[in-house]
C-alpha atoms as a PDB file:
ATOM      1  CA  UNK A   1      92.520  78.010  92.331  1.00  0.00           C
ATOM      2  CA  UNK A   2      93.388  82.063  93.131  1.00  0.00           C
ATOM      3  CA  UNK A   3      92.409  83.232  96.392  1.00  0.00           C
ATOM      4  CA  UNK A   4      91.120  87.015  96.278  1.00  0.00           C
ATOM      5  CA  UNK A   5      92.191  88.502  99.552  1.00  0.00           C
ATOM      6  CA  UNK A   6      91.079  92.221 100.967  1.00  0.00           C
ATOM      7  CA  UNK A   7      92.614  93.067 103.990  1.00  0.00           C
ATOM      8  CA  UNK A   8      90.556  95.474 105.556  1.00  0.00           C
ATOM      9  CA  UNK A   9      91.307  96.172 109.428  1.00  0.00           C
ATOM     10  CA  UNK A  10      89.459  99.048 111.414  1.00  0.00           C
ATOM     11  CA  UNK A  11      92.053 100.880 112.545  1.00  0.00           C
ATOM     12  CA  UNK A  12      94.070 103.822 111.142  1.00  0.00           C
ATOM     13  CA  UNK A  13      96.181 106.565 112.451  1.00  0.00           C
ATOM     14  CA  UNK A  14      95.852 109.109 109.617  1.00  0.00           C
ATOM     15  CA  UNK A  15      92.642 108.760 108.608  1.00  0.00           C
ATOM     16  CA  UNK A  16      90.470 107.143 111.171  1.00  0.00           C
ATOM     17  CA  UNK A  17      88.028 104.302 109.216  1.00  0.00           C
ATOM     18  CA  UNK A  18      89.412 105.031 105.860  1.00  0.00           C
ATOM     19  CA  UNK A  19      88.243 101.425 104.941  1.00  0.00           C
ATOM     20  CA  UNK A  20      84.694 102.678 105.204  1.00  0.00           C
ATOM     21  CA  UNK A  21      85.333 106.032 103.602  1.00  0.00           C
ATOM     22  CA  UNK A  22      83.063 106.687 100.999  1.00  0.00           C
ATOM     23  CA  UNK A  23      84.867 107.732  97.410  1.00  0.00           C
ATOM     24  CA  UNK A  24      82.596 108.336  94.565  1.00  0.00           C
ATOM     25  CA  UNK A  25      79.489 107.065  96.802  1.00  0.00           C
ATOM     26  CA  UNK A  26      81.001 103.593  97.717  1.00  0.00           C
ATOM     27  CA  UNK A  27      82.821 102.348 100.769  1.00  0.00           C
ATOM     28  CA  UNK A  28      86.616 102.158  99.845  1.00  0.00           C
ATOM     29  CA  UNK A  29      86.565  98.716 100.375  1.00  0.00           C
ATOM     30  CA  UNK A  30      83.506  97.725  98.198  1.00  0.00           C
ATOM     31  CA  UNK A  31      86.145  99.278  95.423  1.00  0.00           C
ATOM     32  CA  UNK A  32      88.186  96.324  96.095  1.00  0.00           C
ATOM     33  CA  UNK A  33      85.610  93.625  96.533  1.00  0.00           C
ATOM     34  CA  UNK A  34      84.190  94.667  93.124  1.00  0.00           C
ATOM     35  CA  UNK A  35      87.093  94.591  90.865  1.00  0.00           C
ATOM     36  CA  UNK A  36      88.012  91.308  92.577  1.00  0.00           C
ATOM     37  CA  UNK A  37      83.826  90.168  91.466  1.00  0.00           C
ATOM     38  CA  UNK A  38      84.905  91.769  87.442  1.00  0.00           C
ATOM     39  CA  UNK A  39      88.139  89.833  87.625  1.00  0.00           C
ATOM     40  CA  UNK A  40      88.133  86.443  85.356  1.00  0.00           C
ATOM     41  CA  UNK A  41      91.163  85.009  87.148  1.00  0.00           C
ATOM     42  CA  UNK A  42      89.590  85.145  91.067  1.00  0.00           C
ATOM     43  CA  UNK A  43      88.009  81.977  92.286  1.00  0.00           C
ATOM     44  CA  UNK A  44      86.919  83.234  95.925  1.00  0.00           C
ATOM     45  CA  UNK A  45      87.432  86.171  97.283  1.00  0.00           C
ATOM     46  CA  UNK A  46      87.444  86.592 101.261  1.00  0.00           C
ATOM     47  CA  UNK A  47      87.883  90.112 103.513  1.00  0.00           C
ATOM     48  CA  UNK A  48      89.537  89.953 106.334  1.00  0.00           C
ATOM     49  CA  UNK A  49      88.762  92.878 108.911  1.00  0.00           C
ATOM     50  CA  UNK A  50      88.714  92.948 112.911  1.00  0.00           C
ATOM     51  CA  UNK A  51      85.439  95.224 112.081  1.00  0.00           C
ATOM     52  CA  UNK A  52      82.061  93.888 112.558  1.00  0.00           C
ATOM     53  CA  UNK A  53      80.794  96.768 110.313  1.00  0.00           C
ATOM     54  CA  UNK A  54      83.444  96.518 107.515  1.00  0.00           C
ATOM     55  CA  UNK A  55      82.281  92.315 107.709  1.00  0.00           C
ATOM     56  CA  UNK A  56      79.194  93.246 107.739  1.00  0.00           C
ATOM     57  CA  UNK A  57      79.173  95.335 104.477  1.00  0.00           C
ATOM     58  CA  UNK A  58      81.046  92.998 102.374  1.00  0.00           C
ATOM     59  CA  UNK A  59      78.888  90.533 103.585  1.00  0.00           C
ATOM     60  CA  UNK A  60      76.146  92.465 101.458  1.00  0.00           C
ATOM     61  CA  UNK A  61      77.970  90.675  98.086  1.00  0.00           C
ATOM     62  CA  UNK A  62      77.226  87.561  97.845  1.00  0.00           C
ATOM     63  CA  UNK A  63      80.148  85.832  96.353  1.00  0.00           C
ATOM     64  CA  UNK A  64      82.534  87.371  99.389  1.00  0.00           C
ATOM     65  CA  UNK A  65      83.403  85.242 102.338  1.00  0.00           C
ATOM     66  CA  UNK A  66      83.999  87.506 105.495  1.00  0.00           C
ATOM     67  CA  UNK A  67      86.849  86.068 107.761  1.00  0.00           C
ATOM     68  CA  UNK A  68      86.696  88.037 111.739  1.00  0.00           C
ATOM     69  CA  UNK A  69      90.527  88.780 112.118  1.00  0.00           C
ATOM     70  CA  UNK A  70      91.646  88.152 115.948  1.00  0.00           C
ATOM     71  CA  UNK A  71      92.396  91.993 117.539  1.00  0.00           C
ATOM     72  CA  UNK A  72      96.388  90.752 117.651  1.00  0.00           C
ATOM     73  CA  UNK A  73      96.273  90.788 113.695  1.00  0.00           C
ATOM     74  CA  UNK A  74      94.546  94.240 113.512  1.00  0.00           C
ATOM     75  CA  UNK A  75      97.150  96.662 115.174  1.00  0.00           C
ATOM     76  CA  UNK A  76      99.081  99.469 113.670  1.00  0.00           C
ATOM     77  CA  UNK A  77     102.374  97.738 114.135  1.00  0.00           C
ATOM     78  CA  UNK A  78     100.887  94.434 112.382  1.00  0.00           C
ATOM     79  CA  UNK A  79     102.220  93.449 109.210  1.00  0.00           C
ATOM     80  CA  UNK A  80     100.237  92.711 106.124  1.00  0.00           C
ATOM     81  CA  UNK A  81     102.038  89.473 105.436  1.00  0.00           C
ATOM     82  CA  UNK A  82     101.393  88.379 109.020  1.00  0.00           C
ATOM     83  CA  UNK A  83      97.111  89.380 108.063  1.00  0.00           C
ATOM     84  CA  UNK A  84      97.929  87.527 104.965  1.00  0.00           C
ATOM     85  CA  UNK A  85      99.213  84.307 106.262  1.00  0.00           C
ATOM     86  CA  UNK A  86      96.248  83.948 108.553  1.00  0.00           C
ATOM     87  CA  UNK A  87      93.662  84.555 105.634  1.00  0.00           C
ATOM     88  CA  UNK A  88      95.479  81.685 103.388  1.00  0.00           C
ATOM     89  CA  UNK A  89      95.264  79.534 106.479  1.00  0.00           C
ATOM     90  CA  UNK A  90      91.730  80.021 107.216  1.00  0.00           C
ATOM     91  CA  UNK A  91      90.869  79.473 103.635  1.00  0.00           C
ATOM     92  CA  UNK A  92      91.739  75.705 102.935  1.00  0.00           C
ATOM     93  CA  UNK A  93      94.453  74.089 101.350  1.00  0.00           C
ATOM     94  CA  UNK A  94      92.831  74.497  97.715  1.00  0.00           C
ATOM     95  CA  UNK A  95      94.409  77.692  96.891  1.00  0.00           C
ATOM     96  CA  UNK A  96      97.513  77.845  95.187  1.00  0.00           C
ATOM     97  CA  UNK A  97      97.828  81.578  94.285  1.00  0.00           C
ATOM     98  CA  UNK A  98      96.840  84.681  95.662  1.00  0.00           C
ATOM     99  CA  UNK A  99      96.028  88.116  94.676  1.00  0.00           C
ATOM    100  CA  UNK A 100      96.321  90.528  97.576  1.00  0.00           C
ATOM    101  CA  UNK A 101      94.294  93.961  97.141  1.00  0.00           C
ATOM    102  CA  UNK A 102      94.519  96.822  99.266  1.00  0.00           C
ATOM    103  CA  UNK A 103      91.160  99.191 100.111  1.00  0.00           C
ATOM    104  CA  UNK A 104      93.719 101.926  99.915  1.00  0.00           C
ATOM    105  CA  UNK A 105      94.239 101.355  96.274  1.00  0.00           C
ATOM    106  CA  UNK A 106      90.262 101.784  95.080  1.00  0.00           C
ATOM    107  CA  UNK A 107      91.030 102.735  90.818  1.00  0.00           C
ATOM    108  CA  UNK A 108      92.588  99.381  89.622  1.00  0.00           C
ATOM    109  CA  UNK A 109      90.488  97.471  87.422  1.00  0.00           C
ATOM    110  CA  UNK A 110      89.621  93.758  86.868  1.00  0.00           C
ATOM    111  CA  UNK A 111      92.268  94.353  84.063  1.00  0.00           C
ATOM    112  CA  UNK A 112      94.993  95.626  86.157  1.00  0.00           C
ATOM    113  CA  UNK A 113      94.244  92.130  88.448  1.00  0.00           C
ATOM    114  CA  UNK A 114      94.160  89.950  85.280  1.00  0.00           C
ATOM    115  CA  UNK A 115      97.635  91.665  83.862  1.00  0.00           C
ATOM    116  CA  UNK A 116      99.092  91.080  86.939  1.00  0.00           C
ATOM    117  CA  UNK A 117      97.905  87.272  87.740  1.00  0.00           C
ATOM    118  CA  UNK A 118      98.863  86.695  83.980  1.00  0.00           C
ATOM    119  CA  UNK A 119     102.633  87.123  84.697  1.00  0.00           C
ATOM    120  CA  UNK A 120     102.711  84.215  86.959  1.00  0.00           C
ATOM    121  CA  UNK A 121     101.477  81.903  84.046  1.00  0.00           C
ATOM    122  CA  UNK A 122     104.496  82.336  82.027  1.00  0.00           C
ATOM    123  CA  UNK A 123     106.524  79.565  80.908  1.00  0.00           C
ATOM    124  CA  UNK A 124     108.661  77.622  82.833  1.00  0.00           C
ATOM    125  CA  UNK A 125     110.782  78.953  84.894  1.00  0.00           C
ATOM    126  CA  UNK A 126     108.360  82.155  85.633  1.00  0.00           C
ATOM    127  CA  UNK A 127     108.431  83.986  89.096  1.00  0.00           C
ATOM    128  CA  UNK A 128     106.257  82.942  91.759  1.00  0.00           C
ATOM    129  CA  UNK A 129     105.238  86.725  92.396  1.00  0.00           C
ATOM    130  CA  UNK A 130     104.155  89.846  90.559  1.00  0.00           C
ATOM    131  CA  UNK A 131     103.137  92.954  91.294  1.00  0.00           C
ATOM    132  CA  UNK A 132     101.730  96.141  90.060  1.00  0.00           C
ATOM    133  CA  UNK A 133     103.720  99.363  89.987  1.00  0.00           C
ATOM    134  CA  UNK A 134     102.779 103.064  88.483  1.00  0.00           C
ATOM    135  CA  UNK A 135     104.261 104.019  85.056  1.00  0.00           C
ATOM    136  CA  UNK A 136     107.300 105.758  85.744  1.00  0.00           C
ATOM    137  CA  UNK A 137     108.125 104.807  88.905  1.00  0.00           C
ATOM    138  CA  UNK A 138     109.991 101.573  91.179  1.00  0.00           C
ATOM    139  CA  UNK A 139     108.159 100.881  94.030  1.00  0.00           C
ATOM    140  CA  UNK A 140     104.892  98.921  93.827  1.00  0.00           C
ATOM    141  CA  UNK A 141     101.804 100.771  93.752  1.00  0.00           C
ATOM    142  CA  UNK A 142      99.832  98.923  95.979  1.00  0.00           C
ATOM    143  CA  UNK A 143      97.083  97.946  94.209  1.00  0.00           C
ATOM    144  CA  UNK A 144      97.681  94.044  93.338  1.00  0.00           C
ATOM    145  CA  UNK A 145     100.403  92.083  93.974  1.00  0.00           C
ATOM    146  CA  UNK A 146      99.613  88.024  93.319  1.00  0.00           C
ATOM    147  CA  UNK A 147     101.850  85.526  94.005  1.00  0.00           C
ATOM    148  CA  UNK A 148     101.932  81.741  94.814  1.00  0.00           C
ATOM    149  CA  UNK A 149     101.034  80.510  98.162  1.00  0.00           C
ATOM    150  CA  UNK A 150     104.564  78.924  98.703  1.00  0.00           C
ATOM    151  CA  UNK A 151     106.198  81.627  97.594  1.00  0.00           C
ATOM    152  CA  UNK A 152     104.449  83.582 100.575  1.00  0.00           C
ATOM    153  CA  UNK A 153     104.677  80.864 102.763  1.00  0.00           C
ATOM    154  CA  UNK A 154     108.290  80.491 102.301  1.00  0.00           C
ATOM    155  CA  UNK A 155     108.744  84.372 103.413  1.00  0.00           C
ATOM    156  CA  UNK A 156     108.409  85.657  99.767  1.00  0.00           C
ATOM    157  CA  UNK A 157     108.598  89.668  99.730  1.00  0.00           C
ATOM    158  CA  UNK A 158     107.520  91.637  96.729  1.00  0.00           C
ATOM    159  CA  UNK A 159     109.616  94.457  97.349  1.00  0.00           C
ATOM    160  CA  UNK A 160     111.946  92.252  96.094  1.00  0.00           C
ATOM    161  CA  UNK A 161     113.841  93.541  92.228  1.00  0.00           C
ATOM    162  CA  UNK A 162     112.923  91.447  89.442  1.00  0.00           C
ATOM    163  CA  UNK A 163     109.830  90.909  90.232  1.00  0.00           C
ATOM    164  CA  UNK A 164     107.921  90.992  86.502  1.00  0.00           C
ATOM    165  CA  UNK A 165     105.511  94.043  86.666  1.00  0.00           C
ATOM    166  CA  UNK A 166     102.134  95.218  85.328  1.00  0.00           C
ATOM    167  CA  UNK A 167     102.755  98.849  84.796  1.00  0.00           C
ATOM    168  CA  UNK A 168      99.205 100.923  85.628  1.00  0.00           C
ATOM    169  CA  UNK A 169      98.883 104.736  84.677  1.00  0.00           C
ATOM    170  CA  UNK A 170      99.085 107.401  87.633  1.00  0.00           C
ATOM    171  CA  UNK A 171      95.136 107.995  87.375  1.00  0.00           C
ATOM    172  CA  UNK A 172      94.535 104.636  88.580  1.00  0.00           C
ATOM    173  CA  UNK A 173      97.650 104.329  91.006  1.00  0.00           C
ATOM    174  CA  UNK A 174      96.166 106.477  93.715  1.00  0.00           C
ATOM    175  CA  UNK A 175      97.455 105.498  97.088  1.00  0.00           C
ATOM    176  CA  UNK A 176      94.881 106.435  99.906  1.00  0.00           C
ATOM    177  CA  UNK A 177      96.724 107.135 103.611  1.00  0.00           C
ATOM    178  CA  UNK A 178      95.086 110.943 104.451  1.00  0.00           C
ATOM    179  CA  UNK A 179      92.264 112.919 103.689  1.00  0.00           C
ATOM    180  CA  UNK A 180      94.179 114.995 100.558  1.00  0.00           C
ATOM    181  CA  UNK A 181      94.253 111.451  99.370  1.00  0.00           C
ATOM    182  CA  UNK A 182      91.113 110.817  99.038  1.00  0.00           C
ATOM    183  CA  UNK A 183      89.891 114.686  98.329  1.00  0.00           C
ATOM    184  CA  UNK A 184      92.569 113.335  94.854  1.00  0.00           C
ATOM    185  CA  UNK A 185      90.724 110.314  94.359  1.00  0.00           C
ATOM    186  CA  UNK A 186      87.627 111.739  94.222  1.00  0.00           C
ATOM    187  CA  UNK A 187      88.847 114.417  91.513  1.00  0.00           C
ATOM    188  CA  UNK A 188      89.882 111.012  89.400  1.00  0.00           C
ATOM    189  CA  UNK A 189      87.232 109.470  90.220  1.00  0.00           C
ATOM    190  CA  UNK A 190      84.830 112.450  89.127  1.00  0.00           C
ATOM    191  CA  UNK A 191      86.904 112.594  85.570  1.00  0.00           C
ATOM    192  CA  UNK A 192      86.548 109.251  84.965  1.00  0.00           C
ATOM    193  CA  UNK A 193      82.820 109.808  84.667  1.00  0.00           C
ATOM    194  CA  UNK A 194      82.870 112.844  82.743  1.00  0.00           C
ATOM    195  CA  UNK A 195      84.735 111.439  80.128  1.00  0.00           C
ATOM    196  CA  UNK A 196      82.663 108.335  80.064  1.00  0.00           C
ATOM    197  CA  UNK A 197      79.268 110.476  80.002  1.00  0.00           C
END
């Protein structure tokens, strides 16, 4: 079974409640939550936040669990692993992957998720992790990174080289950390549905 998780505290320096900002007329989160709904591969999906608001809105879909993420988790200085481990923990012993997907990375698709999860399903021998990363550049993009849960368990890191990689075009590698972020997000965003129309 895969494990969808959204980690989605309240907090943040450079742009306060950018979880909740709205991009294109949704929450950034709800971005998230429904490419993780659109994605074949997730069984359950669960977002984690310290914020009764951001609970309360993902609470609105009905296939998300909502897990309340103890203040200590929720800091600036917290890690996302540390968030992670907690989520996995709280979720069961059922799972034995997870996809981790980050509010601040609203444009992937249910197809970035699937390319991504599909690398772990390799033949023998395949990696334990994956992650996505933008064409043209090393570092991941932020937008999924899946992985076993031992791998994570066992301290896995996916800024590890090697890791395979599903390569995803700049348009839909947007990072979100300040408001010129998001003012470029909603630009994409905005030509995206002009050349749909």
């Amino acid at each position: 079974m895969i494990l969808g998780v959204i980690l989605a505290r309240g907090g943040s320096k450079r742009l306060p409640f950018k979880n909740m900002r709205l991009l294109g007329g949704r929450p950034l989160v709800g971005w998230s939550i429904l490419a993780a709904l659109e994605s074949a591969w997730i069984d359950r999906i669960v977002v984690s936040s310290d914020d009764l608001e951001i609970l309360g809105y993902a609470s609105t879909f009905g296939a998300v669990e909502c897990l309340q993420r103890p203040a200590h988790l929720a800091q600036d200085h917290t890690s996302a692993y540390d968030a992670l481990i907690h989520a996995i923990g709280k979720m069961g012993t059922d799972c034995a992957e997870v996809v981790l997907l980050q509010p601040t990375s609203p444009l992937r698709n249910a197809g970035d998720i699937e390319g991504c999860v599909h690398l772990l399903h390799g033949p023998p021998g395949t990696p334990e992790a994956a992650v996505t990363k933008e064409t043209g550049k090393e570092t991941p993009n932020g937008a999924v990174y899946a992985a076993t849960v031992r791998w994570i368990k066992a301290g896995g890191n996916w800024d590890t080289p090697g890791l395979p990689v599903h390569w995803m075009p700049p348009e839909r590698s947007v990072d979100i950390n300040t408001a010129e972020d998001l003012e470029r997000a909603e630009g994409l965003v905005l030509a995206m549905e002009t050349k749909a129309a």
